[in-house]
Protein backbone atom coordinates (compact mmCIF):
# COMPACT_ATOMS: atom_id res chain seq x y z
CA UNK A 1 -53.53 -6.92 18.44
CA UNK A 2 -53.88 -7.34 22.51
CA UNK A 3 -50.63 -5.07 24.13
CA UNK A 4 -50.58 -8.36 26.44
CA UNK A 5 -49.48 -10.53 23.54
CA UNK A 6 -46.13 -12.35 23.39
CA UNK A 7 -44.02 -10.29 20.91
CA UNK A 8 -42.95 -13.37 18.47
CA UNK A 9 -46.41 -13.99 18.15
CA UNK A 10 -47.54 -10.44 16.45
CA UNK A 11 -45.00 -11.21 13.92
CA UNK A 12 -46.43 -14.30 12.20
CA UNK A 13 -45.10 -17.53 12.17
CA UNK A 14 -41.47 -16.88 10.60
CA UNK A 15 -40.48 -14.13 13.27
CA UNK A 16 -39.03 -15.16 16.47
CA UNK A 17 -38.02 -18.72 15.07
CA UNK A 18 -35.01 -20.68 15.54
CA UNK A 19 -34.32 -21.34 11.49
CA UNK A 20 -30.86 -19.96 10.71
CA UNK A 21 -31.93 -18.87 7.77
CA UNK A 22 -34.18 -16.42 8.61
CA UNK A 23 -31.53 -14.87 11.19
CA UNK A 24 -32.29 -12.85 14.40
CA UNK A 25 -34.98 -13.82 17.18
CA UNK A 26 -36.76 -10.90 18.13
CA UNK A 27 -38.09 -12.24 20.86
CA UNK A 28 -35.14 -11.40 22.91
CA UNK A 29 -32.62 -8.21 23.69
CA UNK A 30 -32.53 -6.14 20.46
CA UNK A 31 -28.93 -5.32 21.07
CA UNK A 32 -27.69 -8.81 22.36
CA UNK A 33 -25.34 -11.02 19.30
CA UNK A 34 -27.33 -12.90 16.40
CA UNK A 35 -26.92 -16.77 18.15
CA UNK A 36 -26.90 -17.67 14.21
CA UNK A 37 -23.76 -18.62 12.31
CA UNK A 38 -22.85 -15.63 9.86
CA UNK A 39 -24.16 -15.56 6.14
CA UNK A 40 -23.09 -17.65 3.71
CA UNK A 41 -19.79 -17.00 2.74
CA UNK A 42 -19.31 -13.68 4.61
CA UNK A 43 -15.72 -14.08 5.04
CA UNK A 44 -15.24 -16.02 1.24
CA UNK A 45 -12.83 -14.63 -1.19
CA UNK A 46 -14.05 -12.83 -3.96
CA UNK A 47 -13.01 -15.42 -6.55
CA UNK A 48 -12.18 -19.12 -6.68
CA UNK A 49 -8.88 -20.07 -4.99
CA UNK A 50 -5.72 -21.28 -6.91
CA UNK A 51 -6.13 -24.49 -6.13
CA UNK A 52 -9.43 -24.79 -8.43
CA UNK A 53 -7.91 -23.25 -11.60
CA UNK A 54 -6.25 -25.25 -14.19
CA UNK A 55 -2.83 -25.82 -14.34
CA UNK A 56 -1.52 -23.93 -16.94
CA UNK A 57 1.87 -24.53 -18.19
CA UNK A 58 4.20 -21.75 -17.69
CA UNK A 59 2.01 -20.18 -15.06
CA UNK A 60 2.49 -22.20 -12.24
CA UNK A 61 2.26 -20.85 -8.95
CA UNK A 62 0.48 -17.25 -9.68
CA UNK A 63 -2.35 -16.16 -6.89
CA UNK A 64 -6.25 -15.68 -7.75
CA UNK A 65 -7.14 -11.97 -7.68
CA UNK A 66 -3.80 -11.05 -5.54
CA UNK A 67 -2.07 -8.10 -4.72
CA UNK A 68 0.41 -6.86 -8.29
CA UNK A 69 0.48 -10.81 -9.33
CA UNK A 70 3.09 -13.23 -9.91
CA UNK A 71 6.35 -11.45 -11.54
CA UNK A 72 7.73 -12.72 -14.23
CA UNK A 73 11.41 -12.35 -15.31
CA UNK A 74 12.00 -11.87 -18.77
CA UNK A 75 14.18 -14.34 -20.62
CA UNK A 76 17.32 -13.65 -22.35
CA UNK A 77 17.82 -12.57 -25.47
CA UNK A 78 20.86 -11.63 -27.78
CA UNK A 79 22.08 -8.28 -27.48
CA UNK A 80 20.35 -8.00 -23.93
CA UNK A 81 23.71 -7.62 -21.97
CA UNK A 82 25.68 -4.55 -21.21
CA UNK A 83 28.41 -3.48 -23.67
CA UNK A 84 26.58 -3.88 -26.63
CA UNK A 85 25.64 -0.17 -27.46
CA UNK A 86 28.51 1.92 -29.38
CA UNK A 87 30.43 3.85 -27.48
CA UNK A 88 29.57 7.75 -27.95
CA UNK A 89 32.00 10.07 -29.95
CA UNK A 90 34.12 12.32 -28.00
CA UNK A 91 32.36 15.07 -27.08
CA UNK A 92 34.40 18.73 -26.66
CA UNK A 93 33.04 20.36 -23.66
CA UNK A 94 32.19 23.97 -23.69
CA UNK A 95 31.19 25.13 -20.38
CA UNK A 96 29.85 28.91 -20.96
CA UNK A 97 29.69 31.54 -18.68
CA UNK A 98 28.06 34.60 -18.16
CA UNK A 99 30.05 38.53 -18.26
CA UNK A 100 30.13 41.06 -15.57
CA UNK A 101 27.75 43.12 -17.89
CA UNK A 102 25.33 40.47 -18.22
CA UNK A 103 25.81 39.66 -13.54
CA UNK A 104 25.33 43.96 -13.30
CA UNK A 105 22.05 43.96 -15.31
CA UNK A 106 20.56 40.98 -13.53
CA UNK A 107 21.59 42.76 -10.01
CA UNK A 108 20.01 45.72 -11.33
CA UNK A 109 16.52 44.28 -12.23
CA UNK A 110 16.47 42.43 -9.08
CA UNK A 111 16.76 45.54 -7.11
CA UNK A 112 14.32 47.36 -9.32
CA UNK A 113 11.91 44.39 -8.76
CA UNK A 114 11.50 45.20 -4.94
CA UNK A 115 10.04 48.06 -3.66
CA UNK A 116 11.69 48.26 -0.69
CA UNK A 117 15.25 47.89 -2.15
CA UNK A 118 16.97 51.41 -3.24
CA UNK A 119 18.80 50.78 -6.55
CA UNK A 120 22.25 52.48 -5.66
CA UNK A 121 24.48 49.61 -4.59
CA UNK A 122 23.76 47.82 -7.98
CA UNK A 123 24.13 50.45 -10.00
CA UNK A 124 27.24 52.21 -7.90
CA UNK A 125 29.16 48.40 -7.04
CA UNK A 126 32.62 48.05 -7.90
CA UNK A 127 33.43 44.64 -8.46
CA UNK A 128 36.07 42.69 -6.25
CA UNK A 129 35.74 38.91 -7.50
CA UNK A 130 33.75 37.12 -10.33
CA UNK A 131 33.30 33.34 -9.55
CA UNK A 132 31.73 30.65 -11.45
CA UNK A 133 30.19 27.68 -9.58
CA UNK A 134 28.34 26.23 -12.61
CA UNK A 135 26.17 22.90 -11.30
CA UNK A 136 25.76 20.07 -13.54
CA UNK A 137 22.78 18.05 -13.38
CA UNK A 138 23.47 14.28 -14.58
CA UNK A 139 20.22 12.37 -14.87
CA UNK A 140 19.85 8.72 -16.61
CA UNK A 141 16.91 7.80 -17.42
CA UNK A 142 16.56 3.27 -18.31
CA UNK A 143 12.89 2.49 -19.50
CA UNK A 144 12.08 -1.18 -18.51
CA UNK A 145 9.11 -3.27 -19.19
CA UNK A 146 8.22 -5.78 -17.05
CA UNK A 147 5.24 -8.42 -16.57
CA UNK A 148 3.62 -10.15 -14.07
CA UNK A 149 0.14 -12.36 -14.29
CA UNK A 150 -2.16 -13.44 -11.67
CA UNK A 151 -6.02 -15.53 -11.89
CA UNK A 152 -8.92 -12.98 -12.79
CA UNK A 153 -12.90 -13.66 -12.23
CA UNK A 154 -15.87 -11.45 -13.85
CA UNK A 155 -19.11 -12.31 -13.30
CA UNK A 156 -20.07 -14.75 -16.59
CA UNK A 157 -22.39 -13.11 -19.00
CA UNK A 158 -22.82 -15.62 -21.61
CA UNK A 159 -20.19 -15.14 -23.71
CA UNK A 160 -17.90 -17.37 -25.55
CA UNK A 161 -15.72 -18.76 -23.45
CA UNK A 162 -11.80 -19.21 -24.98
CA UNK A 163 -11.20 -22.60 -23.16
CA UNK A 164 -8.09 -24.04 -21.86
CA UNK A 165 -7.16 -26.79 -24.69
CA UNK A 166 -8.86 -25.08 -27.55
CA UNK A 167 -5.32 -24.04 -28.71
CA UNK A 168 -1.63 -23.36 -27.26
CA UNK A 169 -1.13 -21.00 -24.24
CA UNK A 170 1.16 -18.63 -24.83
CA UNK A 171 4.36 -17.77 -22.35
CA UNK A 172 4.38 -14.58 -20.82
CA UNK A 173 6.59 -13.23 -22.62
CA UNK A 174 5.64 -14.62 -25.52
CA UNK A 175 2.37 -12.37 -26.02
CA UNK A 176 3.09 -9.61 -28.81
CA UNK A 177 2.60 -6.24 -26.84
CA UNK A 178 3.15 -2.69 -29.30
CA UNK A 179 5.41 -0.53 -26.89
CA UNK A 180 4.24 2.83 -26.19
CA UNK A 181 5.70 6.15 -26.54
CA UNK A 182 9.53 5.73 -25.09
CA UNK A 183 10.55 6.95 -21.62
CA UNK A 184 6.89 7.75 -20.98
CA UNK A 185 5.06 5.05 -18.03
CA UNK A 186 2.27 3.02 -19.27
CA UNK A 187 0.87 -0.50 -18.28
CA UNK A 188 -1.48 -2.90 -19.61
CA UNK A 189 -3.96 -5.95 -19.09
CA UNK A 190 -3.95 -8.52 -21.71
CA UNK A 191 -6.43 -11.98 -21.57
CA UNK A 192 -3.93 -14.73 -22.15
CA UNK A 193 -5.55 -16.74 -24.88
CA UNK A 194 -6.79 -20.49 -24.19
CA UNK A 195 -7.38 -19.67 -20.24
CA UNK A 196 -10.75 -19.08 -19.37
CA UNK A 197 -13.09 -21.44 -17.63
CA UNK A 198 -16.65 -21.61 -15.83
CA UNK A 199 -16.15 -22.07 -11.38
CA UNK A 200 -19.02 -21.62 -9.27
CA UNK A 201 -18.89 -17.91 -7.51
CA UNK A 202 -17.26 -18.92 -4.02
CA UNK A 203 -18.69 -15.99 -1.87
CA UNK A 204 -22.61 -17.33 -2.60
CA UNK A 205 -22.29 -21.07 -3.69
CA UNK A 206 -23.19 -20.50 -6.80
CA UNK A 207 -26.97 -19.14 -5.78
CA UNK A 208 -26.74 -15.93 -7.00
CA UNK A 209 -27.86 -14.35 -3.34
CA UNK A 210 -26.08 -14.00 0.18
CA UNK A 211 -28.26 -13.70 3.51
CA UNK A 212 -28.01 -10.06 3.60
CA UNK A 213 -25.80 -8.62 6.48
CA UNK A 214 -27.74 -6.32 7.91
CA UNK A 215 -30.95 -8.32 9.25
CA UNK A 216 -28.81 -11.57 9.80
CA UNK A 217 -31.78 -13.36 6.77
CA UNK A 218 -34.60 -11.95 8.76
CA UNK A 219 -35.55 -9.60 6.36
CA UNK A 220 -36.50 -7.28 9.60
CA UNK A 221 -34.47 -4.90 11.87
CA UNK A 222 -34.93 -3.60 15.58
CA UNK A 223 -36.83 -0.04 15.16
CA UNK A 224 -34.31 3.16 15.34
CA UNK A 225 -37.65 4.81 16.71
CA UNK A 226 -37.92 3.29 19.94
CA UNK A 227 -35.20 0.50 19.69
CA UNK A 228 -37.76 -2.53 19.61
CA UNK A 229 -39.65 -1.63 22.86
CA UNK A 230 -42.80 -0.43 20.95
CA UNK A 231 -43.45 2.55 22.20
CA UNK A 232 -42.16 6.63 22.11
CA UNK A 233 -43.22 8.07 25.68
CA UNK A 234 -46.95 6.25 27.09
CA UNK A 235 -47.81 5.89 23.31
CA UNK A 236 -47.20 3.37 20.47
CA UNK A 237 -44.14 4.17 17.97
CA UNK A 238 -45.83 5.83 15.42
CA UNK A 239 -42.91 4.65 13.10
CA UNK A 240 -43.23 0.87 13.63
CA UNK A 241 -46.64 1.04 14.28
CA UNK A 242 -45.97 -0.06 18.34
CA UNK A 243 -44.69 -3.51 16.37
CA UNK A 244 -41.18 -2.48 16.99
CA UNK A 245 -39.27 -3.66 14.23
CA UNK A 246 -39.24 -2.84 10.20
CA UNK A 247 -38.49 -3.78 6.56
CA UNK A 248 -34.93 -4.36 6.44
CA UNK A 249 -33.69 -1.21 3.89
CA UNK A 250 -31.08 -2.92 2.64
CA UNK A 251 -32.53 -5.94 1.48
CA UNK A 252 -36.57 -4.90 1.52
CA UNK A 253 -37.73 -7.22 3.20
CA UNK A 254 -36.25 -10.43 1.34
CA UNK A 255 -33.46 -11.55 4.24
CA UNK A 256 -30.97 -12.27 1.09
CA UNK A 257 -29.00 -9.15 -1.29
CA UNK A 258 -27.36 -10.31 -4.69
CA UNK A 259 -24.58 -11.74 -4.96
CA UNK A 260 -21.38 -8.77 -5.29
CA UNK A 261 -19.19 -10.67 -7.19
CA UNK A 262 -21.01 -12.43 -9.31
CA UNK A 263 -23.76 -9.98 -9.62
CA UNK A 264 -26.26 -12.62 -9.54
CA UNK A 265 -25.31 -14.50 -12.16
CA UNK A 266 -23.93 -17.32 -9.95
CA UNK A 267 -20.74 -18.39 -12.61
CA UNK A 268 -17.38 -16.42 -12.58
CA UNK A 269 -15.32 -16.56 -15.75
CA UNK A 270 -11.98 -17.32 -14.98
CA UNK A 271 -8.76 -16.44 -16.57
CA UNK A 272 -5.34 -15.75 -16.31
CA UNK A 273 -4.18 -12.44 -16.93
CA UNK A 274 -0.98 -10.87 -17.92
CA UNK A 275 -0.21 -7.17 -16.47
CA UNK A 276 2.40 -5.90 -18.45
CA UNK A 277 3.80 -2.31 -17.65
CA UNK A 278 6.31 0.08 -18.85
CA UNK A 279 8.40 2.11 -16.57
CA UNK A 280 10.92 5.34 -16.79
CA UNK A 281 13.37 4.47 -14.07
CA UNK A 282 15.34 7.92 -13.12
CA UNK A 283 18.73 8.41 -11.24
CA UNK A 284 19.29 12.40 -10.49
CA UNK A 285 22.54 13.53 -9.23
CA UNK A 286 22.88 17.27 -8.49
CA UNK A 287 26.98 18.21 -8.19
CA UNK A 288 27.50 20.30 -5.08
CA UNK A 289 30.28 22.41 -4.38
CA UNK A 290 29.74 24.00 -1.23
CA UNK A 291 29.18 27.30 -2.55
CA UNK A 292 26.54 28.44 0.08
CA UNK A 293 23.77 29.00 -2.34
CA UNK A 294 20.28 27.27 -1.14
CA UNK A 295 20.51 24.58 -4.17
CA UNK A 296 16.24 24.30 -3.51
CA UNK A 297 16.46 27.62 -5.57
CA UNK A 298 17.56 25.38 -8.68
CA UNK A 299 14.26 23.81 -9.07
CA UNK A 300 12.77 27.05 -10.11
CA UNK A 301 14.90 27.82 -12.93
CA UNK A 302 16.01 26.35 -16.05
CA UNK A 303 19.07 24.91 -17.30
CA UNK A 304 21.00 24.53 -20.53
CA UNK A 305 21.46 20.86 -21.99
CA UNK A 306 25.48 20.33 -22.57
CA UNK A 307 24.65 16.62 -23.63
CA UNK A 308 22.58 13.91 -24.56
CA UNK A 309 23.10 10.31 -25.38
CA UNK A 310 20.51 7.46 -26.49
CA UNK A 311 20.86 4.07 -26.70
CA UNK A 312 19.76 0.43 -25.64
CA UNK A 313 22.59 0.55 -22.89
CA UNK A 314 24.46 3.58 -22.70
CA UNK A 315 28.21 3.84 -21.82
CA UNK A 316 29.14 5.92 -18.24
CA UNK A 317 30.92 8.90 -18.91
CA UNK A 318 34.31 8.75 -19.02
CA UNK A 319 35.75 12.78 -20.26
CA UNK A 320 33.36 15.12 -18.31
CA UNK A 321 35.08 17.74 -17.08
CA UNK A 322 33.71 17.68 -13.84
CA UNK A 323 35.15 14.27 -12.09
CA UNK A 324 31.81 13.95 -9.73
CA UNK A 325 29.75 13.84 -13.02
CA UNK A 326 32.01 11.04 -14.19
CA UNK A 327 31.48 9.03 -11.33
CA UNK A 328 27.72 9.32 -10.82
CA UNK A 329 27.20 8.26 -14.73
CA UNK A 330 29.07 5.03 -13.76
CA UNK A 331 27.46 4.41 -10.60
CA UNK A 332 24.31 4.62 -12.06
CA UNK A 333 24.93 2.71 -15.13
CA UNK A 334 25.89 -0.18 -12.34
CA UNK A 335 23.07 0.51 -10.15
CA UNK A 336 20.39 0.24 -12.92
CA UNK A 337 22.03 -2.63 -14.28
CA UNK A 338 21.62 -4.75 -11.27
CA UNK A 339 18.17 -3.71 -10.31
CA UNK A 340 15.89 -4.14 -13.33
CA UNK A 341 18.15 -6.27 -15.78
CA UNK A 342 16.87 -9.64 -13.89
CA UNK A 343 13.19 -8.50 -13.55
CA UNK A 344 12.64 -6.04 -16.35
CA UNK A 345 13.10 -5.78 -19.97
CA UNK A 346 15.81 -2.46 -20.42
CA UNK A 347 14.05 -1.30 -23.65
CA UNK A 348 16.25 2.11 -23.90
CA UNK A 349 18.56 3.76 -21.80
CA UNK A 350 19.18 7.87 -22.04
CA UNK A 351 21.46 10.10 -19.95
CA UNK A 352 21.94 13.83 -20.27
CA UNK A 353 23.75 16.94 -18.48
CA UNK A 354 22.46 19.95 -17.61
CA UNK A 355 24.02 22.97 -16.95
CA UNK A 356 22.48 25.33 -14.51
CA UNK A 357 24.61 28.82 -14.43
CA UNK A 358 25.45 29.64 -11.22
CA UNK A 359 28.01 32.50 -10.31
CA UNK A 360 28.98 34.28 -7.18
CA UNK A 361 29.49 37.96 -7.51
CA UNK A 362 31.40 39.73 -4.40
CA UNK A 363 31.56 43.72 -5.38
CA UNK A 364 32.01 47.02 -2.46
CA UNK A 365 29.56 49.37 -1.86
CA UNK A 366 30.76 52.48 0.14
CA UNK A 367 33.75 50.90 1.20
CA UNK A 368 31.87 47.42 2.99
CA UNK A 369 32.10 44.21 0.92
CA UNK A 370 29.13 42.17 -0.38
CA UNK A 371 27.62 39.67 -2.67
CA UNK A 372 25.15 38.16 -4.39
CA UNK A 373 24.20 35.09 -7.27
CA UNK A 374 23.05 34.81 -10.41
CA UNK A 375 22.01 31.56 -11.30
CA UNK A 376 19.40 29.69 -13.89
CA UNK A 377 19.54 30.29 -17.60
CA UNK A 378 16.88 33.13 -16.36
CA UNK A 379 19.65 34.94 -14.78
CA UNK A 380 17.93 34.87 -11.62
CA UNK A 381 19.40 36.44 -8.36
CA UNK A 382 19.74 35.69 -4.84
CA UNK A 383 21.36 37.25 -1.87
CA UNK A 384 20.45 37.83 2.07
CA UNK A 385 22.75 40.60 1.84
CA UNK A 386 21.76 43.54 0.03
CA UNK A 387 23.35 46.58 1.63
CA UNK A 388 20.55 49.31 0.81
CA UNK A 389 16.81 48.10 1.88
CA UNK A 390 14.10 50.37 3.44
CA UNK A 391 12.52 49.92 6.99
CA UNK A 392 9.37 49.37 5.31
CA UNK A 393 11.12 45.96 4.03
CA UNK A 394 11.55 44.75 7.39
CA UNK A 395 8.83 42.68 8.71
C-alpha cells in the first residue's frame, strides 16, 4: 500500500462511505461527531408502549414496564371497617419493680467491671432516695397487603402463549394469593391469566440486531495506538498495522450487537402483571419522663412484655396506667386507619407494651451525694458520676 494513498481508499470500498448504515467516515477528524443519525432505536423504550397493549378490562390505565406500577385499592368487604374486633378483657396492671438489694448488687458489678473504678462507694453507699422511672414502650404493629400491576415484556421463546380472549381476566383482587407468615414483609409477582400477547421488540424493529454503539455500524474504530494518524514516532503503528483503525471489540467487526431486550429473538411476550406485597407497618412510641437518663441506652437492653393484644383491628387502650401510653395507642389506631385502610388490605393488627426497668438511685458516699441507674431487664447501670475512679481512668 503507497504511504501517498488517500486513507478511504486503503480501506476497501465500504470504509469512508456516506451509507448511514455503516456509520463513521474515516476519512475525516477521528475525534470530530458521527454526521450519521444515531442507531436504530437508541433512545427506544425497552418494551412496547401502553398504547399497543390490549385493553384489558379492569386494568385500564397501568404503564408498560414503569416504576412500582399502577396501585390498586382493594375493594370492600364485610367486616373490613373499624370496630369490628372484640374489645380486650380488662387487663390488671402490675408494674414491678426492682429492691434496693437487687440496685446495690448491680452498682457493685458495675464497679467491679472497670478497672479503673475502686469498689468502695458501692459497697460503703448509704442510700438517700429510691426512684422508679419505669418506660413503657407501646408499639402497634397493622400488616397490610396491597397490589399494584403494570405491562411486562420477556423476550418470546416459543412458548404457549395464554392469549387475551382464551378465557376471563381476572380483577386484581380477584387472583387467589396464600398469605405468608403474619407480620413478616413479603411480596410477589403473579402472571394475570388470559393477558399475554406477541408485539414486535420496539428498541430493534423487530430485527433482532441494533447498529452497535460503539463504531456508529462501521464495524471499525479510530486506533487507541496512535489515534488514527498511522503512525507511533517516524514508524508505522505496529498495532493497526500503520492502517489506523481496528475491529470494533464490541461488535467484532459486524457494525450491529444483538438486540438487549429481546435477546435476538425479535418478539416480546407481553403481559400484565400483578405485584402483590405484604407489609408490617410499625408505630413506636417511647414514654419520656425527663428523667435525665440518655434513653439511646434503651436500645441495648431488654424489656419485659406487660401486654399483648391480636386481632383484625385492635381497640386503643383505654386503662393503662400511664395516660401517655393511652393516648399514643389511640393516635395510632387513627393514624393507621387512615393511611393504609384505602390502599391496603389490614390483614391483622397487634399492639404490645413493654416495660423497660429504669430506676434512679441517689445514695452518700463520705458525706457528698450521688447517683446512678439501673435500667433494662439486665439490670444494667449508668452514671457520669461515680465518686471513686483512678487517674489511670482519665483519658
Amino acid at each position: 500500500m503507497s504511504t501517498g494513498a488517500p486513507f478511504r481508499n486503503s480501506m476497501g470500498p465500504n470504509y469512508g462511505s456516506t451509507n448511514p448504515l455503516l456509520g463513521a467516515d474515516f476519512s475525516g477528524d477521528p475525534g470530530a461527531p458521527s454526521p450519521y443519525p444515531p442507531p436504530i432505536g437508541g433512545n427506544a423504550a425497552s418494551a412496547p408502549p401502553s398504547h399497543l397493549m390490549d385493553n384489558v378490562t379492569g386494568y385500564e390505565g397501568i404503564s408498560a414496564g414503569g416504576e412500582g406500577g399502577k396501585c390498586l385499592p382493594p375493594p370492600s368487604y364485610p367486616g373490613s371497617g373499624p370496630g369490628k374486633a372484640a374489645a380486650p378483657p380488662d387487663v390488671q396492671w402490675s408494674i414491678p419493680s426492682i429492691t434496693e438489694d437487687t440496685a446495690k448488687q448491680a452498682f457493685i458489678q458495675f464497679a467491679e467491671s472497670k478497672c479503673c473504678y475502686s469498689s468502695a462507694p458501692a459497697k460503703e453507699m448509704v442510700f438517700r432516695d429510691f426512684q422508679s422511672l419505669s418506660t413503657y414502650r407501646y408499639r402497634l404493629e397493622t400488616f397490610t397487603e396491597s397490589r399494584s400491576s403494570e405491562w411486562k415484556s420477556v423476550p418470546y421463546n416459543g412458548e404457549v402463549i395464554d392469549a387475551y380472549g382464551s378465557g376471563p381476566v381476572p380483577l386484581p383482587w380477584d387472583i387467589q394469593v396464600p398469605v405468608p407468615a403474619m407480620f413478616k414483609d413479603a411480596n410477589q409477582n403473579i402472571k394475570v391469566p388470559h393477558t399475554s400477547s406477541l408485539k414486535p421488540c420496539q428498541l430493534c424493529l423487530g430485527m433482532g440486531q441494533n447498529i452497535c454503539k460503539k463504531c456508529n455500524g462501521a464495524g471499525r474504530n479510530v486506533c487507541w495506538v496512535c489515534n488514527g494518524s498511522r503512525r507511533r514516532m517516524s514508524e508505522p503503528c505496529s498495532h493497526c498495522q500503520g492502517i489506523g483503525n481496528e475491529s470494533c471489540s464490541t461488535c467484532h467487526g459486524q457494525g450491529r450487537t444483538t438486540c438487549t431486550v429481546c435477546n435476538g429473538r425479535r418478539q416480546l411476550l407481553c403481559y400484565i402483571e400483578v405485584k402483590v406485597t405484604w407489609k408490617n407497618n410499625i408505630h413506636e412510641y417511647l414514654s419520656d419522663k425527663n428523667s435525665g437518663f440518655p434513653t439511646e441506652l434503651f436500645k441495648k437492653v431488654t424489656g419485659k412484655k406487660l401486654f399483648t393484644d391480636e386481632q383484625f383491628m385492635v381497640y386503643p387502650l383505654m386503662t393503662f396506667p400511664e395516660a401517655s401510653i393511652n393516648q399514643a395507642s389511640q393516635i395510632a389506631i387513627q393514624q393507621h386507619q387512615a393511611q393504609f385502610a384505602s390502599t391496603s388490605r389490614i390483614l391483622r393488627q397487634r399492639h404490645t407494651i413493654e416495660l423497660i426497668p429504669l430506676t434512679k438511685v441517689e445514695y452518700t458516699w463520705k458525706d457528698k451525694s450521688h447517683f446512678y441507674f439501673v435500667y433494662g431487664v439486665e439490670n444494667q447501670v449508668f452514671t457520669d458520676d461515680y465518686p471513686a475512679k483512678c487517674c489511670c481512668s482519665v483519658m
